[in-house]
C-alpha atoms as a PDB file:
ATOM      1  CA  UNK A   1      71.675  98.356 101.696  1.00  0.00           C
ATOM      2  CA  UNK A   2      75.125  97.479 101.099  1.00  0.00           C
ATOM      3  CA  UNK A   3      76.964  93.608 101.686  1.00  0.00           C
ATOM      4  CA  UNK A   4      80.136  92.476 102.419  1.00  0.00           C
ATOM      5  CA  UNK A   5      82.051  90.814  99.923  1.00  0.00           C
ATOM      6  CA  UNK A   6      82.923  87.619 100.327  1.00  0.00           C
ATOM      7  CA  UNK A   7      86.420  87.531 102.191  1.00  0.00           C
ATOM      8  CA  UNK A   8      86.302  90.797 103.827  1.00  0.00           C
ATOM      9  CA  UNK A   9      85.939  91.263 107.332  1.00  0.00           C
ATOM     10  CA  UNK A  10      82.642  94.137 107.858  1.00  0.00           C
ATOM     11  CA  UNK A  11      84.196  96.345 111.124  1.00  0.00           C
ATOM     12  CA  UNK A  12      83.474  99.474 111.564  1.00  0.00           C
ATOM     13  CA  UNK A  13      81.857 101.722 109.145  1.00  0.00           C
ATOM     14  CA  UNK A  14      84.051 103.580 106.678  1.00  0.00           C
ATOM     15  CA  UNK A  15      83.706 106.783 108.618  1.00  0.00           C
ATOM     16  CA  UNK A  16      84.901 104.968 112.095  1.00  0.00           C
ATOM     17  CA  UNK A  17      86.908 104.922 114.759  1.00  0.00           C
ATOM     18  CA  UNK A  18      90.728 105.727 115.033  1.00  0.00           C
ATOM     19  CA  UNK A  19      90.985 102.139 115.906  1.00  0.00           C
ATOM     20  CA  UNK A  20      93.195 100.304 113.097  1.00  0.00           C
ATOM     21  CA  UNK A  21      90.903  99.376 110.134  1.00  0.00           C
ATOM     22  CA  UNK A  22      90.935  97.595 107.368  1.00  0.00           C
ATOM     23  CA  UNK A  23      89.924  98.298 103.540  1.00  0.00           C
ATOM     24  CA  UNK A  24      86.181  97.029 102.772  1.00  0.00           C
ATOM     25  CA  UNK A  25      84.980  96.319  99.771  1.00  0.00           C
ATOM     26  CA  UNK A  26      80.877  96.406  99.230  1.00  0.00           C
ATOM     27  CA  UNK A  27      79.067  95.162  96.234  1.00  0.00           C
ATOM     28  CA  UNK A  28      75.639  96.778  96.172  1.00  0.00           C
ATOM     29  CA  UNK A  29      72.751  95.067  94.045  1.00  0.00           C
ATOM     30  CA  UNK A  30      71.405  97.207  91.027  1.00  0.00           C
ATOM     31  CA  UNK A  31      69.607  96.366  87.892  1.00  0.00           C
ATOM     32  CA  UNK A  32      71.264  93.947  85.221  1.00  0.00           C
ATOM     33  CA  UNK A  33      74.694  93.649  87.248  1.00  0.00           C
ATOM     34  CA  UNK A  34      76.595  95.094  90.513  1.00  0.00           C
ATOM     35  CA  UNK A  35      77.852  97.878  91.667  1.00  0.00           C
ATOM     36  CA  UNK A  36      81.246  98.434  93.975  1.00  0.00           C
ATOM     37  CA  UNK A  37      82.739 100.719  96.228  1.00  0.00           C
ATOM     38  CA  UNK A  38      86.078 100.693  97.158  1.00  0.00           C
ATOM     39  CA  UNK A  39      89.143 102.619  98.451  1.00  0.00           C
ATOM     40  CA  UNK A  40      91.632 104.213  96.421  1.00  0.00           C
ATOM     41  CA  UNK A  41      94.804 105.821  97.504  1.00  0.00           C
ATOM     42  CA  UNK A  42      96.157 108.712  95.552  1.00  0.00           C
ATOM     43  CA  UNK A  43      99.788 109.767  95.992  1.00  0.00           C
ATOM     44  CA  UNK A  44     101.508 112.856  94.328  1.00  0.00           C
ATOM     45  CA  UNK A  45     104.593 112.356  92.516  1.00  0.00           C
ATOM     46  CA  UNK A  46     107.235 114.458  91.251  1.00  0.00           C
ATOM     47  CA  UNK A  47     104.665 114.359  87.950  1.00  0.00           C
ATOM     48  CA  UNK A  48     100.747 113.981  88.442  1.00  0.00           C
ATOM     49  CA  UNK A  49      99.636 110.985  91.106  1.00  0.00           C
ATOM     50  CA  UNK A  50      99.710 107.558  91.314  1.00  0.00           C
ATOM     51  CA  UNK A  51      96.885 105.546  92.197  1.00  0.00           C
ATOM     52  CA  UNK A  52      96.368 101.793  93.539  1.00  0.00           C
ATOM     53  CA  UNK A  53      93.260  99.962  95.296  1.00  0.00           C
ATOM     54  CA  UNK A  54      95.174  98.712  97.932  1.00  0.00           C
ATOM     55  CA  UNK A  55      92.394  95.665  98.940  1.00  0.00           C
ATOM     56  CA  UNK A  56      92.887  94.290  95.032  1.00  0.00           C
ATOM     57  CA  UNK A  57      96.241  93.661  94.215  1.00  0.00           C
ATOM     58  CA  UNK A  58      97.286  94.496  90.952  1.00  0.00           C
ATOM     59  CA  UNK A  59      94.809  97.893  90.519  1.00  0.00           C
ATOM     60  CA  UNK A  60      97.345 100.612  89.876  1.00  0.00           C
ATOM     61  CA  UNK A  61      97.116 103.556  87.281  1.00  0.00           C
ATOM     62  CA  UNK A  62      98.184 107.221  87.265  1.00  0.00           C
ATOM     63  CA  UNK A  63      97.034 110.424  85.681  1.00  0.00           C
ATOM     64  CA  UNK A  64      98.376 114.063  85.267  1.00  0.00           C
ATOM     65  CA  UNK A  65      95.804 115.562  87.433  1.00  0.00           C
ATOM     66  CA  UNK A  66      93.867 114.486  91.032  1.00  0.00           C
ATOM     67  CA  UNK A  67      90.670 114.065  89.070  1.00  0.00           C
ATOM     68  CA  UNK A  68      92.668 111.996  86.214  1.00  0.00           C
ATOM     69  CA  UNK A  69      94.151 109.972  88.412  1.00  0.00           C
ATOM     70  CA  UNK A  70      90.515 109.146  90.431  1.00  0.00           C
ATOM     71  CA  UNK A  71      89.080 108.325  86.888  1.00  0.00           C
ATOM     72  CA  UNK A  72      92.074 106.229  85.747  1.00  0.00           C
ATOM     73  CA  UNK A  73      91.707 103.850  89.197  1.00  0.00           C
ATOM     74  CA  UNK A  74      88.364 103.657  88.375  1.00  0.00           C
ATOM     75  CA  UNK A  75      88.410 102.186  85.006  1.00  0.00           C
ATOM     76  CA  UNK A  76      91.115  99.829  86.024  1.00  0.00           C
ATOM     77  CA  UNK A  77      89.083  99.141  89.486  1.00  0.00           C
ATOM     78  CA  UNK A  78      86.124  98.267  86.607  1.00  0.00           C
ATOM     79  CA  UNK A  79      88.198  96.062  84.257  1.00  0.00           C
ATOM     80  CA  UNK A  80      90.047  93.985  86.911  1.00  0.00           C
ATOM     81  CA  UNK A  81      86.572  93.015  88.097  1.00  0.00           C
ATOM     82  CA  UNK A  82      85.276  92.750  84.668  1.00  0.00           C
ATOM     83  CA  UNK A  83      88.468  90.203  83.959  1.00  0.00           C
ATOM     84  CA  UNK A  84      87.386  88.382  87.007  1.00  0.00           C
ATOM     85  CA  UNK A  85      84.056  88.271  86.097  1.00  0.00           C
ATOM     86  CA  UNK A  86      84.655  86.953  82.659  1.00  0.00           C
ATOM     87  CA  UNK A  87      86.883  84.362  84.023  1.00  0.00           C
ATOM     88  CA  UNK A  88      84.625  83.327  86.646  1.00  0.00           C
ATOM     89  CA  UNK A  89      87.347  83.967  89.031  1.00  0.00           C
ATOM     90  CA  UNK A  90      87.034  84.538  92.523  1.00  0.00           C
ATOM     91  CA  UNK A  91      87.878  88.167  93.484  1.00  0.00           C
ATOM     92  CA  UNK A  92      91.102  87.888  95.284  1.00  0.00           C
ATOM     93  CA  UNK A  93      90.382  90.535  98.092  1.00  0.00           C
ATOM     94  CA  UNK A  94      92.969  91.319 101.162  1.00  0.00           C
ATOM     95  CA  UNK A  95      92.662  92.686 104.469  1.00  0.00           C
ATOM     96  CA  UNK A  96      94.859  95.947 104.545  1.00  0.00           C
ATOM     97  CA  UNK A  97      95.920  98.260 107.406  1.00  0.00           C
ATOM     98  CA  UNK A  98      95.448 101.499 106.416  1.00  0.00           C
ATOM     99  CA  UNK A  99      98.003 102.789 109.128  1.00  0.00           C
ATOM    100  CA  UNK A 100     100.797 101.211 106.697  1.00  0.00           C
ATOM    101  CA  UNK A 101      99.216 103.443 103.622  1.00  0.00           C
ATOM    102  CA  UNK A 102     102.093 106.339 101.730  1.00  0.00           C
ATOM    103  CA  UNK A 103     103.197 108.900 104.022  1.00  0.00           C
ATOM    104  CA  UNK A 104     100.973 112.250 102.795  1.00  0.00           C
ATOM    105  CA  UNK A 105      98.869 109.710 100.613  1.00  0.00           C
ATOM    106  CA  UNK A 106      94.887 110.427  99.809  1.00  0.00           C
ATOM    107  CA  UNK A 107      92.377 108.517 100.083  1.00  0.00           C
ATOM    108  CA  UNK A 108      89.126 108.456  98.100  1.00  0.00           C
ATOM    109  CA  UNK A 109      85.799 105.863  97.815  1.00  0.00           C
ATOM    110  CA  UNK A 110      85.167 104.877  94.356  1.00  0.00           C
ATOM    111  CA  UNK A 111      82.292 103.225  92.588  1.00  0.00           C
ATOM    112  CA  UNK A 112      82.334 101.059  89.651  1.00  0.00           C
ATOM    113  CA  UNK A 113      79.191  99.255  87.680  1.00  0.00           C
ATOM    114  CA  UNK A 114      80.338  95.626  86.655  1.00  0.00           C
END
């Protein structure tokens, strides 16, 4: 069962309406820490894709490929929180609308353990 993060509005579920949305964030409970989900978009550039988690400011990283790309955002996705984390920050999440993402963008859930 997942929760909403603290500062994030739960709507509809991530496979919803065409309604506007906005980016979620979930922190699921597993053994010795937490676990994330989160969206990433993925754009293609003139070389390999770009990558940013557009609810965490900040998250950005690249890669040659789709699939390096996805596993860059990921481990930046895990560090930011980890930073936080360490810090004993609060997670600085925003409410985007996902009708203002890239033209011909991609979007993928990711999960990080923290």
């Amino acid at each position: 069962m997942s929760q909403t993060i603290k500062g994030i509005d739960k709507a509809n579920d991530r496979f919803g309406t065409n309604e506007l949305q906005y980016v979620r964030a979930y922190k699921l409970e597993t053994f010795g820490g937490a676990t994330f989900e989160c969206r990433a978009i993925l754009c293609r550039e003139t070389v390999g894709y770009s990558a940013f988690v557009s609810d965490l400011p900040g998250v950005v990283s690249e890669g040659d490929t789709l699939e390096d790309a996805v596993n860059n955002i990921r481990d930046a996705f895990r560090e930011t929180l980890l930073s936080y984390r360490d810090e004993g920050r609060e997670i600085p999440w925003v409410k985007v609308d996902m009708a203002q993402r890239p033209e011909g963008s991609m979007e993928r859930w990711i999960i990080v353990n923290v």
